[in-house]
C-alpha atoms as a PDB file:
ATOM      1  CA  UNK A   1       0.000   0.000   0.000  1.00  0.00           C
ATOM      2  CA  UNK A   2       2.738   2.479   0.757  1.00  0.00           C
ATOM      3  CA  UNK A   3       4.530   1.637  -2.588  1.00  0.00           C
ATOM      4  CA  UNK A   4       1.136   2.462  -4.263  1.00  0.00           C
ATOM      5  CA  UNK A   5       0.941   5.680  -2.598  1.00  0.00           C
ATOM      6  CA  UNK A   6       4.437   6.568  -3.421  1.00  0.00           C
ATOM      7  CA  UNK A   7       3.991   6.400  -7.083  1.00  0.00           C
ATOM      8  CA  UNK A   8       0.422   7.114  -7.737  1.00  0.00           C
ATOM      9  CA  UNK A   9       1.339  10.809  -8.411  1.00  0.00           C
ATOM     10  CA  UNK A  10       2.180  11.308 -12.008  1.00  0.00           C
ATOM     11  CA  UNK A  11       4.693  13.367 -11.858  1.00  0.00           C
ATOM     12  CA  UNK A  12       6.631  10.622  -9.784  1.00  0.00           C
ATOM     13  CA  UNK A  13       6.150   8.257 -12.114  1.00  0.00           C
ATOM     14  CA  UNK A  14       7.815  10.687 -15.081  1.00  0.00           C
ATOM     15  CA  UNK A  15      10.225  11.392 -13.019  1.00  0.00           C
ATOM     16  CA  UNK A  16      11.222   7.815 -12.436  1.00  0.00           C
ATOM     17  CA  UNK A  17      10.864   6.830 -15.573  1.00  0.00           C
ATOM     18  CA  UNK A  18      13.367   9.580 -16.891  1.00  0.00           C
ATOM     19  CA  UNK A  19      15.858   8.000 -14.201  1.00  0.00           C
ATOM     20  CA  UNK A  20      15.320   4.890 -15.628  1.00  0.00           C
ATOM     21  CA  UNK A  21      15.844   5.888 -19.262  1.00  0.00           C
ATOM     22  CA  UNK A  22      19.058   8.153 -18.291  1.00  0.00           C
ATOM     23  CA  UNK A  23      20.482   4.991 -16.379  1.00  0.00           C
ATOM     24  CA  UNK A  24      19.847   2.779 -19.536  1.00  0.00           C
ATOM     25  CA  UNK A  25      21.358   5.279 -21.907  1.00  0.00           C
ATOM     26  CA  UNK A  26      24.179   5.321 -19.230  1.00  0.00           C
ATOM     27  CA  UNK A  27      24.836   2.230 -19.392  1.00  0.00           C
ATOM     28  CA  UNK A  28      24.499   1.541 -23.182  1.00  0.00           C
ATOM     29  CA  UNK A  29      27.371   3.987 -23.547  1.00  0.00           C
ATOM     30  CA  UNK A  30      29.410   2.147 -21.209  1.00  0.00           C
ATOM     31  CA  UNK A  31      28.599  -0.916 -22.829  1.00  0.00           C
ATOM     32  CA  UNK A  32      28.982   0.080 -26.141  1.00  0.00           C
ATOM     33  CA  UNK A  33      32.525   1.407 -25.550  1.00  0.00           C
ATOM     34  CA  UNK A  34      33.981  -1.224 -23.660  1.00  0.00           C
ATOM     35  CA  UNK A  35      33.216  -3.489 -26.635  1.00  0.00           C
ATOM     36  CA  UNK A  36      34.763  -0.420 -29.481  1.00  0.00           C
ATOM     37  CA  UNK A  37      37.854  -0.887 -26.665  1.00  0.00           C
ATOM     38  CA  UNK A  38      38.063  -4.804 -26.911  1.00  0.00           C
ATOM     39  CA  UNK A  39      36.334  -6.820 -29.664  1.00  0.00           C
ATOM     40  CA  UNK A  40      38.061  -6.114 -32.453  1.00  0.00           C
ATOM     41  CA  UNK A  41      35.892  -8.273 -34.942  1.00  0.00           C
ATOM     42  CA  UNK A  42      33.244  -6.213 -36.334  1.00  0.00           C
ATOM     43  CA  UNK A  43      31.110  -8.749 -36.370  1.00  0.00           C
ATOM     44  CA  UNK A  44      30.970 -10.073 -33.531  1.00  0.00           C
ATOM     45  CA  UNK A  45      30.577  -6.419 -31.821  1.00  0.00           C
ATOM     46  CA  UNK A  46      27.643  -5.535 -34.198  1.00  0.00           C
ATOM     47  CA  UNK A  47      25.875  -8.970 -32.995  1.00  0.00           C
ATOM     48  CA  UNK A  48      26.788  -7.759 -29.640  1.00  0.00           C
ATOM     49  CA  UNK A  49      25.500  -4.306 -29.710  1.00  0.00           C
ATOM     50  CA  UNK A  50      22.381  -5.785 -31.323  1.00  0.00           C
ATOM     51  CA  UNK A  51      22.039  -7.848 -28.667  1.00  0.00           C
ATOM     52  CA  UNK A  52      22.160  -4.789 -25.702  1.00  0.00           C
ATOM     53  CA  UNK A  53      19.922  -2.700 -27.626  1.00  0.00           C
ATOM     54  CA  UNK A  54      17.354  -5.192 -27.341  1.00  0.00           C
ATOM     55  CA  UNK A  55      17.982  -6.142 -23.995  1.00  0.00           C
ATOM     56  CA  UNK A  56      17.852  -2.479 -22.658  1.00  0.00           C
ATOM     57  CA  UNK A  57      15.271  -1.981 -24.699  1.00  0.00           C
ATOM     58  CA  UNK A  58      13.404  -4.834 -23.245  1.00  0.00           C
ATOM     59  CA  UNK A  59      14.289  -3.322 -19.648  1.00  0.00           C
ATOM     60  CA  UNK A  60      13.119   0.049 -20.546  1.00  0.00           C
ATOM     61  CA  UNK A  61       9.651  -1.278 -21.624  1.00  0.00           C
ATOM     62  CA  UNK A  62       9.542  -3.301 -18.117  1.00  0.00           C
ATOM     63  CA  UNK A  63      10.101  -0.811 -16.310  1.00  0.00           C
ATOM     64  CA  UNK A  64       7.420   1.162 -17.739  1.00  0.00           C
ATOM     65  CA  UNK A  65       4.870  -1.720 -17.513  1.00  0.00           C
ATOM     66  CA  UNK A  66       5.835  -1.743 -13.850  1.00  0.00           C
ATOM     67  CA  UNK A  67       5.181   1.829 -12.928  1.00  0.00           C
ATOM     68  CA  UNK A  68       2.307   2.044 -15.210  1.00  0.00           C
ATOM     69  CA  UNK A  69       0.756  -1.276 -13.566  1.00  0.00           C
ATOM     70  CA  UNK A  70       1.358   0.367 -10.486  1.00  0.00           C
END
């Protein structure tokens, strides 16, 4: 009950939401350039970066669900 009360205002729920979507983007770029720093076959980096991009992708789209579905 308190959770619900915590986040029923909308503007908490931007608000977190916007932390959420800074954090991914945060780490995407850490991500991202620790494998420009060492995997040198482009290949295998592009299958990689693929790969995050759909995984924070999938996280950002939980995390909405979740404070929407609060």
């Amino acid at each position: 009950a308190a959770w619900r009360a915590m986040f029923a205002p909308q503007w908490v729920r931007v608000l977190t939401m916007l932390f959420f979507l800074s954090l991914l983007l945060h780490a995407w770029v850490g991500v991202r350039d620790i494998y420009m720093d060492y995997i040198k076959s482009a290949g295998l980096r592009l299958v990689l970066q693929g790969l995050t991009i759909v995984a924070l992708t999938g996280y950002a789209i939980w995390s909405a669900s979740i404070l929407w579905g609060i």
